[in-house]
Protein backbone atom coordinates (compact mmCIF):
# COMPACT_ATOMS: atom_id res chain seq x y z
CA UNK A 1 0.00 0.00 0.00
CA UNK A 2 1.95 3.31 -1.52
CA UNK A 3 1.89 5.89 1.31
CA UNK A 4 0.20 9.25 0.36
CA UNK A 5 2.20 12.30 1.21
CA UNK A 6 1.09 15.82 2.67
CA UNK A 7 2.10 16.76 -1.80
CA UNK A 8 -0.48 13.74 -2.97
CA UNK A 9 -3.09 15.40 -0.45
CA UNK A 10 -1.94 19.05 -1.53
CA UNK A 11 -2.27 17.90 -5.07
CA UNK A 12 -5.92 16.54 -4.36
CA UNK A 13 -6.99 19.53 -2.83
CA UNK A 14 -5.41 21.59 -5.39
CA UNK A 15 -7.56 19.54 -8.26
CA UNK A 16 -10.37 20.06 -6.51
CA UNK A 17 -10.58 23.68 -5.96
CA UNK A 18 -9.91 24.14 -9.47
CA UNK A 19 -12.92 22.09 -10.48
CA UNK A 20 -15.03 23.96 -8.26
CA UNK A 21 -13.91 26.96 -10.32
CA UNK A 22 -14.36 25.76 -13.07
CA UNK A 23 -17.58 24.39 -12.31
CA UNK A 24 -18.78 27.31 -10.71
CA UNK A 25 -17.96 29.37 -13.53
CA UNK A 26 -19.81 27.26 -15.79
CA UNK A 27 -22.82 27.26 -13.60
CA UNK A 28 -22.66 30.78 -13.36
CA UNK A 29 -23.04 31.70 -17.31
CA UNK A 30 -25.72 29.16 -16.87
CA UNK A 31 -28.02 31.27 -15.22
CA UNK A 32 -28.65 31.37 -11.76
CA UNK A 33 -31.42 29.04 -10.48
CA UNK A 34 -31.72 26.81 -7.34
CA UNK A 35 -30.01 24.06 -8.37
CA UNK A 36 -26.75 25.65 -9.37
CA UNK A 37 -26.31 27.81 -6.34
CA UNK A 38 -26.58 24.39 -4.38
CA UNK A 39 -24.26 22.96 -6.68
CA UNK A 40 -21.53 26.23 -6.24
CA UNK A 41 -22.46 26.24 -2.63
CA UNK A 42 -21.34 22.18 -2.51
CA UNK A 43 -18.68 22.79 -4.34
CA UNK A 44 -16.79 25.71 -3.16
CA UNK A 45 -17.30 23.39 0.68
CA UNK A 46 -16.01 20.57 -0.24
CA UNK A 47 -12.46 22.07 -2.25
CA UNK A 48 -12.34 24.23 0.56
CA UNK A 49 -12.65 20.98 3.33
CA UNK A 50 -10.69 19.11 0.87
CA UNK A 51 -7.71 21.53 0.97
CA UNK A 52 -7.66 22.16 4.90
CA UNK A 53 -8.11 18.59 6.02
CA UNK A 54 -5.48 17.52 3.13
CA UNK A 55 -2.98 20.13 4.23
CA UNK A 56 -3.58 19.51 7.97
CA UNK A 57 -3.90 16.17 9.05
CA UNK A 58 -0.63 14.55 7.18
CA UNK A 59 1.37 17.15 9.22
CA UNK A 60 -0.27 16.27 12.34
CA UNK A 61 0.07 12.21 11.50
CA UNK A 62 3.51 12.16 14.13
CA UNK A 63 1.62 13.91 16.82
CA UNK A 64 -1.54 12.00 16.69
CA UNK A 65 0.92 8.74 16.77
CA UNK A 66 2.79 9.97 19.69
CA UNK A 67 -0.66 9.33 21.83
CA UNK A 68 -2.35 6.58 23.00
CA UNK A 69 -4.90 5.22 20.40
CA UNK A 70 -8.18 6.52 22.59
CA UNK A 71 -6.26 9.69 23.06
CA UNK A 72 -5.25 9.79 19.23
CA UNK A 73 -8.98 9.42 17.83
CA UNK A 74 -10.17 12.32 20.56
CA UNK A 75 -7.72 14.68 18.68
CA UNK A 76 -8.32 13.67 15.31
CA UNK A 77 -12.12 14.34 15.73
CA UNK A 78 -11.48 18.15 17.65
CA UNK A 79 -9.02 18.66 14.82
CA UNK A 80 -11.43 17.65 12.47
CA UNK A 81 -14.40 19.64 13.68
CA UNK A 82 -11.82 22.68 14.40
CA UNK A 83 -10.82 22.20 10.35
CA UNK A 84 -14.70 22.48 9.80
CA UNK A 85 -15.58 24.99 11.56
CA UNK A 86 -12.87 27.19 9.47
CA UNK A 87 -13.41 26.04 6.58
CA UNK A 88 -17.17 26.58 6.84
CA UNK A 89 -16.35 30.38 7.24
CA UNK A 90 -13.69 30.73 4.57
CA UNK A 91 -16.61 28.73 1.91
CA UNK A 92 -19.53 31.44 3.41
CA UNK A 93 -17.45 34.42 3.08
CA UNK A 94 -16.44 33.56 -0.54
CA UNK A 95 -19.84 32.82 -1.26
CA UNK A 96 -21.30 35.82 0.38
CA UNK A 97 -18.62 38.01 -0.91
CA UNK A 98 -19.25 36.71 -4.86
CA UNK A 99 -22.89 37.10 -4.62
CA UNK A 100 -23.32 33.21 -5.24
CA UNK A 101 -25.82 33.64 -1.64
CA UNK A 102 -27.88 36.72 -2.79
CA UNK A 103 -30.14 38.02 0.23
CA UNK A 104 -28.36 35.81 2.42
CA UNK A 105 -26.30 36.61 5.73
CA UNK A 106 -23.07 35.47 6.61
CA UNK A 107 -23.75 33.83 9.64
CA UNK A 108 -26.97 32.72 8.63
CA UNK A 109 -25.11 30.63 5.47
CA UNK A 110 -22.40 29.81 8.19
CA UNK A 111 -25.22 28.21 10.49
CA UNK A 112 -26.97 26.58 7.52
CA UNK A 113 -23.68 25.24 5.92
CA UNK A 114 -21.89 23.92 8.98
CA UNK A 115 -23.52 20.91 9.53
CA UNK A 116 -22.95 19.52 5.82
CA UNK A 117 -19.25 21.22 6.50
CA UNK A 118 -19.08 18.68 9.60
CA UNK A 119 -20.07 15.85 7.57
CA UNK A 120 -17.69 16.16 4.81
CA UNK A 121 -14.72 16.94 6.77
CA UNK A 122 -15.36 13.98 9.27
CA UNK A 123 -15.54 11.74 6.19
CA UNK A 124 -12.49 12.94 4.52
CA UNK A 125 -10.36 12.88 7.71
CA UNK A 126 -11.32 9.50 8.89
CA UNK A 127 -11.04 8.14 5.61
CA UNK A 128 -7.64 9.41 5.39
CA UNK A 129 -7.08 7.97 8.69
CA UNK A 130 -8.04 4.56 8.11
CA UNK A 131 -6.32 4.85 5.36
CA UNK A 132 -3.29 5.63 7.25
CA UNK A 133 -3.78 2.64 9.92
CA UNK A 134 -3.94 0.26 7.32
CA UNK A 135 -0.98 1.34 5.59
CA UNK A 136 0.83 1.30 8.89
CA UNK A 137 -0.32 -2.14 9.75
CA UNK A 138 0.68 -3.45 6.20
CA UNK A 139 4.04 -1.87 6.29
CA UNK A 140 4.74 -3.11 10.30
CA UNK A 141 3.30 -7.17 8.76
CA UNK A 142 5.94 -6.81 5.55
CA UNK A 143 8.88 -5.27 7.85
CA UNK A 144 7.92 -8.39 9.89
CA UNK A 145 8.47 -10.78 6.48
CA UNK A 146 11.48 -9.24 5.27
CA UNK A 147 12.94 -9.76 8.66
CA UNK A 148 12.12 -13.33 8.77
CA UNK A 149 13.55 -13.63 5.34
CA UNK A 150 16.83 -12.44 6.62
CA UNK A 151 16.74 -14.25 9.57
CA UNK A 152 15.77 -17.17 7.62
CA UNK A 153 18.33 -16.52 5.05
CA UNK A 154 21.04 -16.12 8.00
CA UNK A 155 20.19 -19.63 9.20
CA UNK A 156 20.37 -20.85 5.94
CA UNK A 157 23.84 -19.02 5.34
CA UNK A 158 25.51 -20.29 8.83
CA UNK A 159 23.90 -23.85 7.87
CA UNK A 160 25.33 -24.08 4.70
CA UNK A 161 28.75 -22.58 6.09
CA UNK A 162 29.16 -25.47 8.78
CA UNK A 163 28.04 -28.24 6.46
CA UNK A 164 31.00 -26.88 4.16
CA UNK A 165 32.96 -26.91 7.24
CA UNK A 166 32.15 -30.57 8.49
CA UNK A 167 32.94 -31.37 5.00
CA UNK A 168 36.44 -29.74 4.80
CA UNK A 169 37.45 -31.61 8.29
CA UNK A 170 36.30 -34.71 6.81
CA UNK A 171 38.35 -34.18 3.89
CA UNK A 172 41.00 -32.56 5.48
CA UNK A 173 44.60 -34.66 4.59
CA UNK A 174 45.55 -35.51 7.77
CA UNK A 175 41.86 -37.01 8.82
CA UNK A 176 41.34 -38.71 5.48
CA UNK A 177 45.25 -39.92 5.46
CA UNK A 178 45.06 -41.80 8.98
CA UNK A 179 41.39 -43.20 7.84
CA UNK A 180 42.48 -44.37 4.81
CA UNK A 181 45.94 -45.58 6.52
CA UNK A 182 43.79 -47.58 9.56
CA UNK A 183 41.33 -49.17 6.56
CA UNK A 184 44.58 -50.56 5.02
CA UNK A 185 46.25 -51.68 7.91
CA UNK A 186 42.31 -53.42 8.67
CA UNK A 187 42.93 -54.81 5.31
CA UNK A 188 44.44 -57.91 6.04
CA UNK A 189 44.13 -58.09 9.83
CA UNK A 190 40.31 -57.65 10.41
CA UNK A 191 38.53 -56.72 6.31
CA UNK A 192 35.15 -56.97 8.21
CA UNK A 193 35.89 -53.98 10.39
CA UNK A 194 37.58 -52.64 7.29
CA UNK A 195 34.69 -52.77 5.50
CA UNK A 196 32.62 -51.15 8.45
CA UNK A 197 34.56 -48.11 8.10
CA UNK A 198 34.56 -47.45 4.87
CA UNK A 199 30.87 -47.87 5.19
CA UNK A 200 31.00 -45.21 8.28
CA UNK A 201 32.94 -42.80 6.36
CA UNK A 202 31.09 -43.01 3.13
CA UNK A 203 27.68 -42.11 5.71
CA UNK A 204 29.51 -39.39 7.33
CA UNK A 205 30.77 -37.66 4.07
CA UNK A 206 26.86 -37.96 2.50
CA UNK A 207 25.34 -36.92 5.94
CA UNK A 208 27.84 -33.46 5.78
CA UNK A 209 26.65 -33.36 2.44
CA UNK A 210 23.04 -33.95 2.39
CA UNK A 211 22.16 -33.04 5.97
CA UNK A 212 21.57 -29.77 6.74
CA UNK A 213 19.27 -29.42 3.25
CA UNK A 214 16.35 -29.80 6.05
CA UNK A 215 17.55 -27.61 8.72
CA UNK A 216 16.52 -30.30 11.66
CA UNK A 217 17.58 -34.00 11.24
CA UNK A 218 16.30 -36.57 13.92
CA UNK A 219 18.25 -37.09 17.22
CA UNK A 220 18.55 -40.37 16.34
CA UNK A 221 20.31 -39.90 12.90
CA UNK A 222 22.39 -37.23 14.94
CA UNK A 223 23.60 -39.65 17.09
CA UNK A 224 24.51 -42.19 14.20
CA UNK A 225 26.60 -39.92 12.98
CA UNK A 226 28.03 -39.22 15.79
CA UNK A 227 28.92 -42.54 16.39
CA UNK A 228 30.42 -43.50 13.10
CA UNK A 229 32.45 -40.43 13.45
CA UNK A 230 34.11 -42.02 16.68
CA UNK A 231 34.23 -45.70 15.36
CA UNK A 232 36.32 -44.01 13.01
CA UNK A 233 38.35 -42.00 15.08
CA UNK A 234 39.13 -45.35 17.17
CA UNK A 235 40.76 -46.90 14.67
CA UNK A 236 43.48 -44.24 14.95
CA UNK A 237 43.44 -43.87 18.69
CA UNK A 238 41.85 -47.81 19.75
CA UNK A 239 41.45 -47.80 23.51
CA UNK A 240 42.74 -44.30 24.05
CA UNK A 241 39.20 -43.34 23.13
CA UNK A 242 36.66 -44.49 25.34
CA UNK A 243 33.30 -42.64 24.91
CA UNK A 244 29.20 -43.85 25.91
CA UNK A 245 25.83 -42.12 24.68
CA UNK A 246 23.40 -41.97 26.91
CA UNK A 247 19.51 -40.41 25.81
CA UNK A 248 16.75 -40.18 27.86
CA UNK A 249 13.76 -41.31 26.27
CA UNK A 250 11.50 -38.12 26.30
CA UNK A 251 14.71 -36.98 24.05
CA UNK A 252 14.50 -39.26 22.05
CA UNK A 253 11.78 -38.23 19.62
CA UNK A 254 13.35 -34.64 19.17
CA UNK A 255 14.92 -32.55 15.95
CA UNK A 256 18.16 -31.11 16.31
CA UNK A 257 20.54 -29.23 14.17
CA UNK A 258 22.60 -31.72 11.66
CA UNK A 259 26.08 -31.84 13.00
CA UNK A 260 25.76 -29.98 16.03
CA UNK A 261 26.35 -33.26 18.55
CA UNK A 262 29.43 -34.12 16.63
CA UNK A 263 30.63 -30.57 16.63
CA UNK A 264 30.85 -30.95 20.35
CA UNK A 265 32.36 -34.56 19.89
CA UNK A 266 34.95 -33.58 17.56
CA UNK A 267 35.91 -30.43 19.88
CA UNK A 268 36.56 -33.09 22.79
CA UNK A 269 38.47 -35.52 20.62
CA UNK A 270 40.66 -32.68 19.34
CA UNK A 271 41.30 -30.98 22.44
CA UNK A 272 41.11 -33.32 25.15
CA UNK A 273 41.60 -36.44 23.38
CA UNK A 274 44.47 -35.88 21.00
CA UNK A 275 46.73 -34.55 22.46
CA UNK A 276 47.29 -37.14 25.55
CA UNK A 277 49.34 -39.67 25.45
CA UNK A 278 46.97 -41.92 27.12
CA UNK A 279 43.70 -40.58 25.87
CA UNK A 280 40.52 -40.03 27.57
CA UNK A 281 36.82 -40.58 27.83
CA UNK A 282 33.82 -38.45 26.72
CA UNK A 283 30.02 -38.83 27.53
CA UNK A 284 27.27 -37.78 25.17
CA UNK A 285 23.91 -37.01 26.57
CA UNK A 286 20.76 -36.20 25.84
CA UNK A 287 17.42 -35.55 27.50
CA UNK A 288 14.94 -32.97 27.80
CA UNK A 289 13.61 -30.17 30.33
CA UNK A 290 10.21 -28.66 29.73
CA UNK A 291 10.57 -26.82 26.25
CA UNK A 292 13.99 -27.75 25.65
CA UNK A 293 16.23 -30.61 24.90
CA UNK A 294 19.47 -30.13 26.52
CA UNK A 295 22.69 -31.97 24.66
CA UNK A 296 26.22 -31.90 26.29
CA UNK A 297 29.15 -34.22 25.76
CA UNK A 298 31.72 -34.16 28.45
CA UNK A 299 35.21 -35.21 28.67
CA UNK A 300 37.47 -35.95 31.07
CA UNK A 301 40.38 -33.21 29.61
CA UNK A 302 42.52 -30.34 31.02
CA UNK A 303 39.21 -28.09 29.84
CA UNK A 304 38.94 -24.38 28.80
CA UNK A 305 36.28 -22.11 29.71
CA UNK A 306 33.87 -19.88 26.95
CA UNK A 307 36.02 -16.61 26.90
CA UNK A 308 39.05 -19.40 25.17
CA UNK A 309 36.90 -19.78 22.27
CA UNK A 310 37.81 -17.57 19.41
CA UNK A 311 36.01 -16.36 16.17
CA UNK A 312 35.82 -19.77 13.84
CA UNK A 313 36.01 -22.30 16.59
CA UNK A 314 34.45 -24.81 16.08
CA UNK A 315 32.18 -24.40 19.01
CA UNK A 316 31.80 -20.30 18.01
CA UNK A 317 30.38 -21.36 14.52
CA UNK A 318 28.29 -23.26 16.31
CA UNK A 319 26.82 -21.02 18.50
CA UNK A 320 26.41 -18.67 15.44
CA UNK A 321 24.27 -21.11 13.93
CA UNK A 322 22.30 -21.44 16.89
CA UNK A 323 21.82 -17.97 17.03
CA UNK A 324 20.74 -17.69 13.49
CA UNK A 325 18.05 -20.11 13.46
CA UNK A 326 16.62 -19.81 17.12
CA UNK A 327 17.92 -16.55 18.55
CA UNK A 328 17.38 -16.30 22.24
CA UNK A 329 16.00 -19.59 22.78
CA UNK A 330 18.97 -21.33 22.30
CA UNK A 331 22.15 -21.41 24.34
CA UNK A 332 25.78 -23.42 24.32
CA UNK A 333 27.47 -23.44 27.57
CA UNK A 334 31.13 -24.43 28.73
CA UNK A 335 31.82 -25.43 31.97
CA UNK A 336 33.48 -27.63 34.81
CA UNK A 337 32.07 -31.12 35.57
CA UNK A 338 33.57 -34.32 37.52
CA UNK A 339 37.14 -33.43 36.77
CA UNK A 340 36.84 -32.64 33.37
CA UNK A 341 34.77 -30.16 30.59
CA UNK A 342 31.05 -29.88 29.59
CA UNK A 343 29.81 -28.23 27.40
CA UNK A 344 25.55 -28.20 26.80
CA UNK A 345 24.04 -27.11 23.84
CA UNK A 346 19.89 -26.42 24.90
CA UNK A 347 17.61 -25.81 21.92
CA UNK A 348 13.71 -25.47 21.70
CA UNK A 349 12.14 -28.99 21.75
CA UNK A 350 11.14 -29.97 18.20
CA UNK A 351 9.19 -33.57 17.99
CA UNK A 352 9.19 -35.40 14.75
CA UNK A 353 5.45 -34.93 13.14
């Protein structure tokens, strides 16, 4: 809905005095008669209402909106009847003054002429404020859109920027080297497990892939993941990696972000797993709290806290994502647990339809 400016209204008003001139004057070589001094009497009111209320009220529109609504229609109405009352004694006085009201008074044409004056100018100036509501309301419901669309399109961006991400670790030399070097050694030792992780890798490489296409994946497919990703990760490190997944039922119907659980996993590995000679342990857990399904992984590391975590962490782009698609409703926390480092991820509860 275009907005119309105090120049649209000034334009209007402008049109219409000049056809009331016009009109007038063709009314007047016309002969007078009863008829066309009604007609030049209508006239010459409503360009003259047209022009105050047109000029007025658009100035006025910040002040009006600076009240409560109650308030706001109590001034447009005096304003209104104020505009009227004015513009019922300019129209008298031009008609009185041109003769157009022969034998007639100027306060007896004002008296006769104001209620009609009233009518008009109430019309026009709660037409023109309707008008402006509903422009407002339109404008306020497509801001609204627009901002979903970016918010939406954020998501989408920050989604599409970890999946890329997930997909460059998984491909990164080192990673792909020591997987490819454990399925050889696997070879000839033990081809079944061999052939399991091949199988894991080739489902962690589509899942980075094909995932986050649907912006919520199923806990359970989640956790899949995440445990292919660590099958894989034990052929390297064997019993230096010890890890257990533990989700409480009422979790276990919910949606989650694709890759966010083995975000968290792969942060442990790398940083508490790694780089000890004798390895460690991490938990994954799920379960859910009222409106929100709470997933943490803990490990039994040296730990850092959140302040340690710098722009492209790992655990930073994923708190960006969260951000993106839930905003305030979702949080990832670091902290101190049992002698070693938690971090929980909560997020809105989304069941599978």
């Amino acid at each position: 809905m275009r907005r119309l400016t105090s120049t649209h209204w000034f334009r209007v008003g402008t049109a219409s005095v000049s056809a009331a001139v016009v009109l007038t004057a063709l009314f007047a070589l016309a002969g007078a008669s009863h008829i066309t001094v009604t007609l030049q009497s209508a006239l010459v009111h409503a360009a003259g209402m047209t022009v105050l209320v047109s000029l007025t009220m658009p100035r006025l529109r910040g002040y009006f909106h600076r009240h409560p609504p109650a308030i706001r229609w109590g001034l447009r109405i005096v304003t209104l009847l104020a505009l009227a009352g004015v513009g019922t004694m300019l129209a008298c006085g031009i008609l009185t003054s041109l003769g157009l009201r022969p034998g007639e008074p100027f306060w007896t044409c004002f008296g006769h002429d104001l209620s009609i004056c009233v009518l008009i100018t109430l019309t026009l100036g709660i037409s023109m404020a309707l008008y402006d509501i509903q422009r407002r309301r339109l404008d306020a419901v497509t801001a609204a859109l627009r901002e979903r669309e970016l918010d939406h399109e954020r998501a989408r961006k920050m989604a599409l920027e970890a999946r890329l991400a997930s997909l460059e670790a998984r491909l990164q030399p080192h990673f792909m080297f020591n997987t490819l070097n454990a399925i050889s050694a696997l070879i000839q030792d033990n081809p079944d497990e061999a052939e399991r992780t091949v199988e894991r890798l080739a489902a962690l490489l589509r899942f980075s892939l094909d995932a986050t296409e649907r912006g919520l994946v199923p806990l359970a497919h989640e956790l899949k993941i995440v445990t292919d990703y660590v099958e894989i990760e034990r052929t390297r490190f064997g019993a230096r990696l010890a890890y257990s997944i533990d989700v409480q039922p009422e979790a276990a119907g919910c949606e989650v972000p694709p890759l966010a659980v083995q975000t968290l996993v792969e942060n442990s590995i790398k940083h508490a797993i790694a780089p000890r000679p004798g390895g460690g342990r991490l938990r994954v857990e799920a379960s859910a709290s009222g409106e929100h399904v709470l997933l943490s992984v803990w490990d039994d590391g040296p730990g850092f806290t959140g302040d340690a975590m710098r722009a492209g962490h790992g655990l930073d782009n994923l708190r960006a994502r969260l951000a993106a698609r839930f905003g305030a409703g979702a949080s990832l926390e670091v902290g101190r647990r049992d002698g070693g480092t938690r971090v929980t991820v909560a997020l809105p509860r989304a069941r599978l339809a």
